[in-house]
PDB file of N, CA and C in Angstrom:
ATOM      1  N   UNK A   1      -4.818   3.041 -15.085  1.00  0.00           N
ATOM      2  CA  UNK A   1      -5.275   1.942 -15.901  1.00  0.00           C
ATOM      3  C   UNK A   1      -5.037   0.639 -15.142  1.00  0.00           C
ATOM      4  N   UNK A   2      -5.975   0.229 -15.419  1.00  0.00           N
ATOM      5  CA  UNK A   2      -5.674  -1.658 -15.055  1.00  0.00           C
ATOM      6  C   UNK A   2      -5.361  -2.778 -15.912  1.00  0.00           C
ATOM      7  N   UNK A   3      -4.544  -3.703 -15.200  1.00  0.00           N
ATOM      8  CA  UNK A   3      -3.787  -4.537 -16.261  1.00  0.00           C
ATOM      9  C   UNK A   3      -3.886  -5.936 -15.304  1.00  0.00           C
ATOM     10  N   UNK A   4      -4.057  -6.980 -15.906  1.00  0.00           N
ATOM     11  CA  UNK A   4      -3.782  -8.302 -15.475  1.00  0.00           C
ATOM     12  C   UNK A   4      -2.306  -9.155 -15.255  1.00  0.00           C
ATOM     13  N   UNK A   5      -1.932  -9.146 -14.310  1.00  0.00           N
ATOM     14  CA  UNK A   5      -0.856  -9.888 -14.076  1.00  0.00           C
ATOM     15  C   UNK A   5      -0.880 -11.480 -13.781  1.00  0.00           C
ATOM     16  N   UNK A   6      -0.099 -12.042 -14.645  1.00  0.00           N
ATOM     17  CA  UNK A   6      -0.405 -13.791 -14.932  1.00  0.00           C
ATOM     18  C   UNK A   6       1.335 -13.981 -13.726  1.00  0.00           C
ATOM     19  N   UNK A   7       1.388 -14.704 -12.664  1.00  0.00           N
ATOM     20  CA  UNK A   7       1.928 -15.120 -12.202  1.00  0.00           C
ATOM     21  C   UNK A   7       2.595 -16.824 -12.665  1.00  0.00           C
ATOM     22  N   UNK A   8       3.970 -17.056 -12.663  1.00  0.00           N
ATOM     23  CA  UNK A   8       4.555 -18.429 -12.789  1.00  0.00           C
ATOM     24  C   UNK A   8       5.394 -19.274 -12.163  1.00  0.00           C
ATOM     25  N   UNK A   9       5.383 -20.741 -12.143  1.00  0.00           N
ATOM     26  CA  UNK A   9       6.324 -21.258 -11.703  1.00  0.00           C
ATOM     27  C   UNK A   9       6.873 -20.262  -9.606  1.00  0.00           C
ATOM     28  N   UNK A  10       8.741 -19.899  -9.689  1.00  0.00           N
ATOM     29  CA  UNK A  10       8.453 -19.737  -8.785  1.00  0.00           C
ATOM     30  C   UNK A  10       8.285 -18.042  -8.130  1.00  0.00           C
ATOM     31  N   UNK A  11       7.416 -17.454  -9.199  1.00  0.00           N
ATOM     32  CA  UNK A  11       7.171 -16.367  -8.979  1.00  0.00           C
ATOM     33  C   UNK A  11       5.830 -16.195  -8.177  1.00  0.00           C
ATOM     34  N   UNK A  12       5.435 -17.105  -8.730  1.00  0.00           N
ATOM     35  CA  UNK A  12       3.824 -17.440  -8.057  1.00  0.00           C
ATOM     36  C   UNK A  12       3.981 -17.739  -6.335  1.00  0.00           C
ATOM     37  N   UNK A  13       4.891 -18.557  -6.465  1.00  0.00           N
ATOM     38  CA  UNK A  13       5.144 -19.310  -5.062  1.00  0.00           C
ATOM     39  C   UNK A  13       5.587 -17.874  -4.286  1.00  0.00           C
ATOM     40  N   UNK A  14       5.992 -17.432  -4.539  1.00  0.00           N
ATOM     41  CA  UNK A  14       6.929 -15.898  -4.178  1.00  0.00           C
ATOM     42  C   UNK A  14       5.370 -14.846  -3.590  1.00  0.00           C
ATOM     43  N   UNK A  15       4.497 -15.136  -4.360  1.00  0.00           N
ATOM     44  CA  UNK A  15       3.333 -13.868  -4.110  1.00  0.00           C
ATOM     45  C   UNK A  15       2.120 -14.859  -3.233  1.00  0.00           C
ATOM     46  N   UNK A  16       2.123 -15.906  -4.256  1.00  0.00           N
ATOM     47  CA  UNK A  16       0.842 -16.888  -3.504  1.00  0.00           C
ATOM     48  C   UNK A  16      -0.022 -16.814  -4.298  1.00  0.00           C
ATOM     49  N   UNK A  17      -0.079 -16.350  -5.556  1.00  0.00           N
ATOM     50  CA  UNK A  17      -1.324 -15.695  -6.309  1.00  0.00           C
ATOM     51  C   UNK A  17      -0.952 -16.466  -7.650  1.00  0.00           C
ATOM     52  N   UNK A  18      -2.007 -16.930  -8.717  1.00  0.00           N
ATOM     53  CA  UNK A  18      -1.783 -17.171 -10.264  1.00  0.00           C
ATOM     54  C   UNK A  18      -1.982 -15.825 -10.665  1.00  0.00           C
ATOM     55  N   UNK A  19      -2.939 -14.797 -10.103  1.00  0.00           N
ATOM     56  CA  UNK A  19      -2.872 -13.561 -10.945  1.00  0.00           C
ATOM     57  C   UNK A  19      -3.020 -12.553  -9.950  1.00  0.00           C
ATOM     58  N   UNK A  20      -2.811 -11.081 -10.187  1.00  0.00           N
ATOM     59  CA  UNK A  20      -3.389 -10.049  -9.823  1.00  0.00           C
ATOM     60  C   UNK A  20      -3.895  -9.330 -10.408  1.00  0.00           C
ATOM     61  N   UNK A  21      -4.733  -8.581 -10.337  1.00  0.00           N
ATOM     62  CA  UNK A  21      -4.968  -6.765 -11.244  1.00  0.00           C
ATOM     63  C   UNK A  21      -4.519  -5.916 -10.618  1.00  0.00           C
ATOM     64  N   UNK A  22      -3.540  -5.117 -11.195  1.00  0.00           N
ATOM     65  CA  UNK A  22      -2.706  -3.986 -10.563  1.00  0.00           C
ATOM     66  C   UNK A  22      -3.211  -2.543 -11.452  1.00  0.00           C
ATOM     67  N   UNK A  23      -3.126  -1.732 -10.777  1.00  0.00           N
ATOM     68  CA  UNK A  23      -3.768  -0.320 -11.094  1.00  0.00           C
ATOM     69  C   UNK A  23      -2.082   0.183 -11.256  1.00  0.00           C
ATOM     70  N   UNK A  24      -1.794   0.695 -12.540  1.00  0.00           N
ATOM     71  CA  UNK A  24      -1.144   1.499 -13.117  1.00  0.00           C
ATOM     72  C   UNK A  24      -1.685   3.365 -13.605  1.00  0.00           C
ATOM     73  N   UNK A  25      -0.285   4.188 -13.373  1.00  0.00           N
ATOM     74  CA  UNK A  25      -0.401   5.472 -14.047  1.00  0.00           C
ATOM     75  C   UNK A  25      -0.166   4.948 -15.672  1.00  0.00           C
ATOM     76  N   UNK A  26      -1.433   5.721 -16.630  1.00  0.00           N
ATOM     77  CA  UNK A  26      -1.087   6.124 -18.070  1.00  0.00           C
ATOM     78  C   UNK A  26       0.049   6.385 -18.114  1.00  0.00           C
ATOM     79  N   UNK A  27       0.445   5.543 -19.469  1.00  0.00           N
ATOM     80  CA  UNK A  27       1.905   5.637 -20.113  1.00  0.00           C
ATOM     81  C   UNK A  27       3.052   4.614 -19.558  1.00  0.00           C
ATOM     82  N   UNK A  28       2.573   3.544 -18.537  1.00  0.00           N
ATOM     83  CA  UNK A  28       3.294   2.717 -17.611  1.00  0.00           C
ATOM     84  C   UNK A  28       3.841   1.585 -18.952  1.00  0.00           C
ATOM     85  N   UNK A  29       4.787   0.952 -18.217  1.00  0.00           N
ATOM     86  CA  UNK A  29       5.893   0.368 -18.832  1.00  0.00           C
ATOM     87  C   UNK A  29       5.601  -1.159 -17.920  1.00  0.00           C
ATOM     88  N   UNK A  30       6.415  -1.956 -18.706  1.00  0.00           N
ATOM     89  CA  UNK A  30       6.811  -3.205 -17.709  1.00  0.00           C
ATOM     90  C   UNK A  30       7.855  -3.028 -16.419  1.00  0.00           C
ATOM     91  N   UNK A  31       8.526  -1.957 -17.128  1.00  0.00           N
ATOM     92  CA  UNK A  31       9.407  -1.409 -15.682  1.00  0.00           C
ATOM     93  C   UNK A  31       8.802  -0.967 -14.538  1.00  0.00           C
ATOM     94  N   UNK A  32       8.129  -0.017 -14.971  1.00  0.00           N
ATOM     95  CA  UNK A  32       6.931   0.683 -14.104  1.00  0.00           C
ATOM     96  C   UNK A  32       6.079  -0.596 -13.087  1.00  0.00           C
ATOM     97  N   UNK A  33       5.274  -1.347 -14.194  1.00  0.00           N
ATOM     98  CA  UNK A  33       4.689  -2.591 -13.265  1.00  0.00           C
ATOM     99  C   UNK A  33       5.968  -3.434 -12.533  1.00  0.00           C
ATOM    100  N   UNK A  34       6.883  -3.989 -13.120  1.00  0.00           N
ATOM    101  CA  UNK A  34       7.612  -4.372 -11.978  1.00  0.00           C
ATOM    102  C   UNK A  34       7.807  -3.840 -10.608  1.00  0.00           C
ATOM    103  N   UNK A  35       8.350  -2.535 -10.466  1.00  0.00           N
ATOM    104  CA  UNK A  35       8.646  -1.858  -9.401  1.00  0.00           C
ATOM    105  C   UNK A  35       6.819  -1.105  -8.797  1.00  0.00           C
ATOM    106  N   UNK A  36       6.425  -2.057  -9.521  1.00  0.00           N
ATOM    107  CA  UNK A  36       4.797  -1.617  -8.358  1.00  0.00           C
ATOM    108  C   UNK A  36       4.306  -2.998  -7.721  1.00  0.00           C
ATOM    109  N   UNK A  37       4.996  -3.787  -8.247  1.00  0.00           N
ATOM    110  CA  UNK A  37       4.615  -5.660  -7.796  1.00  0.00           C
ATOM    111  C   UNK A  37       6.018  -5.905  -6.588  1.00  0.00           C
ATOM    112  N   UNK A  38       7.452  -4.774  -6.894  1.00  0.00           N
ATOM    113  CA  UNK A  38       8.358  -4.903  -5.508  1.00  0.00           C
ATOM    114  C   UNK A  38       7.568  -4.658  -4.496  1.00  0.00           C
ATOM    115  N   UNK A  39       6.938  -3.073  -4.946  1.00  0.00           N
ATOM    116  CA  UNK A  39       6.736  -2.360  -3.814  1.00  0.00           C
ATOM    117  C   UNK A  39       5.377  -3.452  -2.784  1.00  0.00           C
ATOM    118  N   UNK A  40       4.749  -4.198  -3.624  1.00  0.00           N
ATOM    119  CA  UNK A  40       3.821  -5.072  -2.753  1.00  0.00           C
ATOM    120  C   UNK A  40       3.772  -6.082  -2.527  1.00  0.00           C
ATOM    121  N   UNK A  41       4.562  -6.367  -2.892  1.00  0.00           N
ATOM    122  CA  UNK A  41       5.341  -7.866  -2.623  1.00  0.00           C
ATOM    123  C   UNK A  41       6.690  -8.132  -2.222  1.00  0.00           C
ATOM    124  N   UNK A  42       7.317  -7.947  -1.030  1.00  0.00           N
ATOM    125  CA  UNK A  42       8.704  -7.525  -1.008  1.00  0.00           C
ATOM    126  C   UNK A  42       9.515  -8.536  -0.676  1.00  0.00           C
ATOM    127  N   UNK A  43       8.876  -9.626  -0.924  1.00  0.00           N
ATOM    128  CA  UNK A  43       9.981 -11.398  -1.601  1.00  0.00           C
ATOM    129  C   UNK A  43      10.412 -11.158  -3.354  1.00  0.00           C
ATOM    130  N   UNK A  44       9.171 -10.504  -3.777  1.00  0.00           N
ATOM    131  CA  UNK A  44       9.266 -10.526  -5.538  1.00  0.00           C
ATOM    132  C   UNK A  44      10.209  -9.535  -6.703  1.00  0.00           C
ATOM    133  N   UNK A  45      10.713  -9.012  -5.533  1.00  0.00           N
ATOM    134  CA  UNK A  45      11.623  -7.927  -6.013  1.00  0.00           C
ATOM    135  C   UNK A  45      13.095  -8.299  -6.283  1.00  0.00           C
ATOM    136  N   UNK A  46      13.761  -9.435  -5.613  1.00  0.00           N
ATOM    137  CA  UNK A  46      14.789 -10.214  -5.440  1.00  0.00           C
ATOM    138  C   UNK A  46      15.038 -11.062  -6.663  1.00  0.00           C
ATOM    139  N   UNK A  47      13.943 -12.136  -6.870  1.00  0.00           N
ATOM    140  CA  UNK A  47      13.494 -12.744  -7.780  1.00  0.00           C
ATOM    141  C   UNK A  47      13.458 -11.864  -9.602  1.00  0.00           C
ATOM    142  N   UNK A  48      12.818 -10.973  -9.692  1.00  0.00           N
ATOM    143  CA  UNK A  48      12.814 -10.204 -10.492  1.00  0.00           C
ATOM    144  C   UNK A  48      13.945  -9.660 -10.873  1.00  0.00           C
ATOM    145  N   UNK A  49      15.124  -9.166 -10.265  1.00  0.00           N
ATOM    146  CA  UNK A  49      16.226  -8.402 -10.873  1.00  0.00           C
ATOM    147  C   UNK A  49      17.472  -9.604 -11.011  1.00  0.00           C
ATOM    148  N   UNK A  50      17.369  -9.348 -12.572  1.00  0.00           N
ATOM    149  CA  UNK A  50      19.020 -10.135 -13.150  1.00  0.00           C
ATOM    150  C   UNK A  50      18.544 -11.712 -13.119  1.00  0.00           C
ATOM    151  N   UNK A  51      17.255 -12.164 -13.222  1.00  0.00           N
ATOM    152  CA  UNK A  51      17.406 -13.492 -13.006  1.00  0.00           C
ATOM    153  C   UNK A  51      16.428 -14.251 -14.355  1.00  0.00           C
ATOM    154  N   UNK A  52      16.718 -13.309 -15.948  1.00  0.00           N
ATOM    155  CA  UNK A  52      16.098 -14.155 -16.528  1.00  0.00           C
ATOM    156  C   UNK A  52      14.815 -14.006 -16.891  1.00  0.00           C
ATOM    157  N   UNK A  53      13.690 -13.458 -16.373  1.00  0.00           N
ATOM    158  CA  UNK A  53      12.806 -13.678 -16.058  1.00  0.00           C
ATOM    159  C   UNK A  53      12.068 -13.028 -17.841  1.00  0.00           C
ATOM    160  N   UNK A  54      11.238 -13.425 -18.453  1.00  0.00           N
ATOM    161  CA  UNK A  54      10.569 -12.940 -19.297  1.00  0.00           C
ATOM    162  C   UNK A  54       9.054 -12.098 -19.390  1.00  0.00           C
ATOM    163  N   UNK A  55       8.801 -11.525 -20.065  1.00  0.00           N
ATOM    164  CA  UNK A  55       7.828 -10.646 -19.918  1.00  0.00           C
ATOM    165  C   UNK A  55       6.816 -11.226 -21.144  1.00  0.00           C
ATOM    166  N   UNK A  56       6.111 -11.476 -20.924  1.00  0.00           N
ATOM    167  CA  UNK A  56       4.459 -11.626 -22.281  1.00  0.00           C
ATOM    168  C   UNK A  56       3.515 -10.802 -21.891  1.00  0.00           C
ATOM    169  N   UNK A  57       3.270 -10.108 -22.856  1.00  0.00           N
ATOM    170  CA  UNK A  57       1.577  -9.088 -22.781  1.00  0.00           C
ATOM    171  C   UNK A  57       1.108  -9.474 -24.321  1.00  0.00           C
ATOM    172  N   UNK A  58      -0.191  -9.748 -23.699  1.00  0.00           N
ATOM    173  CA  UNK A  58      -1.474 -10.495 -24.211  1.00  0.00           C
ATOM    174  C   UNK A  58      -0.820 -11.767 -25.391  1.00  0.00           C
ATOM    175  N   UNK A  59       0.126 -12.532 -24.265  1.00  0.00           N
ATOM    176  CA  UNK A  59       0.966 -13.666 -24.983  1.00  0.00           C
ATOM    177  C   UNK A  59       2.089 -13.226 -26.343  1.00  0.00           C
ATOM    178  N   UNK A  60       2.549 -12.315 -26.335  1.00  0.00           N
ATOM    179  CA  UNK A  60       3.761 -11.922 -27.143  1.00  0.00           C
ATOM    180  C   UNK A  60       4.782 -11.300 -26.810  1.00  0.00           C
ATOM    181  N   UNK A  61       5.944 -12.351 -26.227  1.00  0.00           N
ATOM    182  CA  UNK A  61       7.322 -11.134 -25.429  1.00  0.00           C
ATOM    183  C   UNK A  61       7.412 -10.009 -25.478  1.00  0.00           C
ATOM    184  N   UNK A  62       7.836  -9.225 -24.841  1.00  0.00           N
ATOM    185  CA  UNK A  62       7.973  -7.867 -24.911  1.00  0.00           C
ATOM    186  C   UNK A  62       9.882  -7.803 -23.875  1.00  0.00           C
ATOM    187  N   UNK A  63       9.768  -6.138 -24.348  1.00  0.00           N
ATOM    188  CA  UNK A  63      11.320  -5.786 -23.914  1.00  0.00           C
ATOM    189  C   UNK A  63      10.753  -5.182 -22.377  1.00  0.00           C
ATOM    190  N   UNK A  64      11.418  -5.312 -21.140  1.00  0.00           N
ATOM    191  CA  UNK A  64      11.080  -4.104 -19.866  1.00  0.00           C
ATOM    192  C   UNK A  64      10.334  -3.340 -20.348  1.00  0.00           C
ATOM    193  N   UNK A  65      11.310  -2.372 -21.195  1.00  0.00           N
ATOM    194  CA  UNK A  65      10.427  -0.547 -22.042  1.00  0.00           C
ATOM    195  C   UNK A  65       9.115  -0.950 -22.593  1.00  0.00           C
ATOM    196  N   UNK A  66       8.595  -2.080 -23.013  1.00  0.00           N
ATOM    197  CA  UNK A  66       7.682  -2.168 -23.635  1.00  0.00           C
ATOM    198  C   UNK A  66       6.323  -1.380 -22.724  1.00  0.00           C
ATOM    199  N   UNK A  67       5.319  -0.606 -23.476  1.00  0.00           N
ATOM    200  CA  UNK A  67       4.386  -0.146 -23.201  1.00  0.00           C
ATOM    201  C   UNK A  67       2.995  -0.882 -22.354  1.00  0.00           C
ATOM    202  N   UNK A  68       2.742  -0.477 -21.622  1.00  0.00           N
ATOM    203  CA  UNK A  68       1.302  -1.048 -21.687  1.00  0.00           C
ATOM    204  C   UNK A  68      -0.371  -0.290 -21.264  1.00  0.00           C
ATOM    205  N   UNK A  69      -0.876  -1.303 -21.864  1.00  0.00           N
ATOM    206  CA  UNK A  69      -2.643  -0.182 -22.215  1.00  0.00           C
ATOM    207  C   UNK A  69      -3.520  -1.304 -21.287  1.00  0.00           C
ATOM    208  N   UNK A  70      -4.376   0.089 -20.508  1.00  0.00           N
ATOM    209  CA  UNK A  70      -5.728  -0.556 -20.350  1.00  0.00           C
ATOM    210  C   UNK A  70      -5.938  -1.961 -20.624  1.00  0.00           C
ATOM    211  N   UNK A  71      -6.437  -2.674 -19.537  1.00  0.00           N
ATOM    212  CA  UNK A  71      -6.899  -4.368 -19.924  1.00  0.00           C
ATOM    213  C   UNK A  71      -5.918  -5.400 -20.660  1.00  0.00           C
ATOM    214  N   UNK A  72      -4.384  -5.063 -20.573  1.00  0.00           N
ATOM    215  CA  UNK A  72      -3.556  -5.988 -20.807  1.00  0.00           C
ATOM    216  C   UNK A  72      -3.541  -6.868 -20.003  1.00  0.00           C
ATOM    217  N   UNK A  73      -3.220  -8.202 -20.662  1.00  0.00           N
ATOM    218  CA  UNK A  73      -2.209  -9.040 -19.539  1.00  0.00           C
ATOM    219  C   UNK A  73      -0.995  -9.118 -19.850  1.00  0.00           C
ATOM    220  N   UNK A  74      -0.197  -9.343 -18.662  1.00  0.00           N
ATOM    221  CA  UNK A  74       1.003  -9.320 -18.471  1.00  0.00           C
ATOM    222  C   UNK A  74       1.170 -10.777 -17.425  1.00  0.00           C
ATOM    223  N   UNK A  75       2.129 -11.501 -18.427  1.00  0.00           N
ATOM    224  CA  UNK A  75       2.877 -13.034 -17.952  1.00  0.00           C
ATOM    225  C   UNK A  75       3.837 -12.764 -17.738  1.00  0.00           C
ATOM    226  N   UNK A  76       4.574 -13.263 -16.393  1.00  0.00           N
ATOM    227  CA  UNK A  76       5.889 -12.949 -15.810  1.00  0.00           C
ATOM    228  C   UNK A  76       5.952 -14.034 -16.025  1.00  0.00           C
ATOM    229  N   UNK A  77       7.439 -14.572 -17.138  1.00  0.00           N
ATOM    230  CA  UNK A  77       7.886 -16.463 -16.697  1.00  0.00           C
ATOM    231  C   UNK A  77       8.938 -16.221 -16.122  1.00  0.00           C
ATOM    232  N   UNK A  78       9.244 -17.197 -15.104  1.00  0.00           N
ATOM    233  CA  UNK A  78      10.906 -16.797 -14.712  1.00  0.00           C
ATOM    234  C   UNK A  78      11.891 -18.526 -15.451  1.00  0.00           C
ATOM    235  N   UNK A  79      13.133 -18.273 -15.964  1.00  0.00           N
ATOM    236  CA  UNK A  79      13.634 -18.855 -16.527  1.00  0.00           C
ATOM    237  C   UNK A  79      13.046 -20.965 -15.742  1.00  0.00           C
ATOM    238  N   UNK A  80      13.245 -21.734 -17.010  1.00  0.00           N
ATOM    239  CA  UNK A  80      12.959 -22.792 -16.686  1.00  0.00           C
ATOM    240  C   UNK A  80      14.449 -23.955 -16.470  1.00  0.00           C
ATOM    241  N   UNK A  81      14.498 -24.202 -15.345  1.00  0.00           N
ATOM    242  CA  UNK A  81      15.965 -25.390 -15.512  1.00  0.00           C
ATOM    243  C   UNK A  81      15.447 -26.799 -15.845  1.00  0.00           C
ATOM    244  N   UNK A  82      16.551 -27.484 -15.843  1.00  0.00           N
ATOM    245  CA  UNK A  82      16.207 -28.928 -16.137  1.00  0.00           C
ATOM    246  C   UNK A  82      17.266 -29.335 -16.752  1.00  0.00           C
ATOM    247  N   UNK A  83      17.019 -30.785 -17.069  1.00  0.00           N
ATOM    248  CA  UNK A  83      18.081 -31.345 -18.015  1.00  0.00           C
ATOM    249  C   UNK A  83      18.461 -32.814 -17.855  1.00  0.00           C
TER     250      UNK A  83
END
């Protein structure tokens, strides 16, 4: 299945891309897509573990485990500082 990946902030900077379409196996997870965006991107894998980062498919958070189908998008935000 294929799914849309929405790139942010400095995750984007990390790949170079606002989006990709990544080809997933049926029954794939956000876990699953993460560790298929390490494997092709191997700055984005660093970034991704323990740092915050939130997950949206088709704009409504989701948990890692969360599922995903055919023609989703998927928004990676990574935490925002400031102050």
């Amino acid at each position: 299945m294929m799914v849309r990946v929405r790139f942010f902030a400095s995750l984007r900077e990390a790949v170079g891309l606002e989006q990709e379409d990544v080809k997933l196996p049926p029954g794939a997870t956000i876990k699953t897509l993460l560790q298929t965006l390490a494997r092709a991107h191997p700055g984005l894998g660093a970034l991704l573990e323990g740092r915050g980062v939130r997950f949206a498919v088709n704009r409504c958070y989701v948990p890692p485990d969360a599922g995903l189908q055919e023609g989703d998008e998927v928004a990676l935000v990574p935490p925002v500082g400031g102050g």
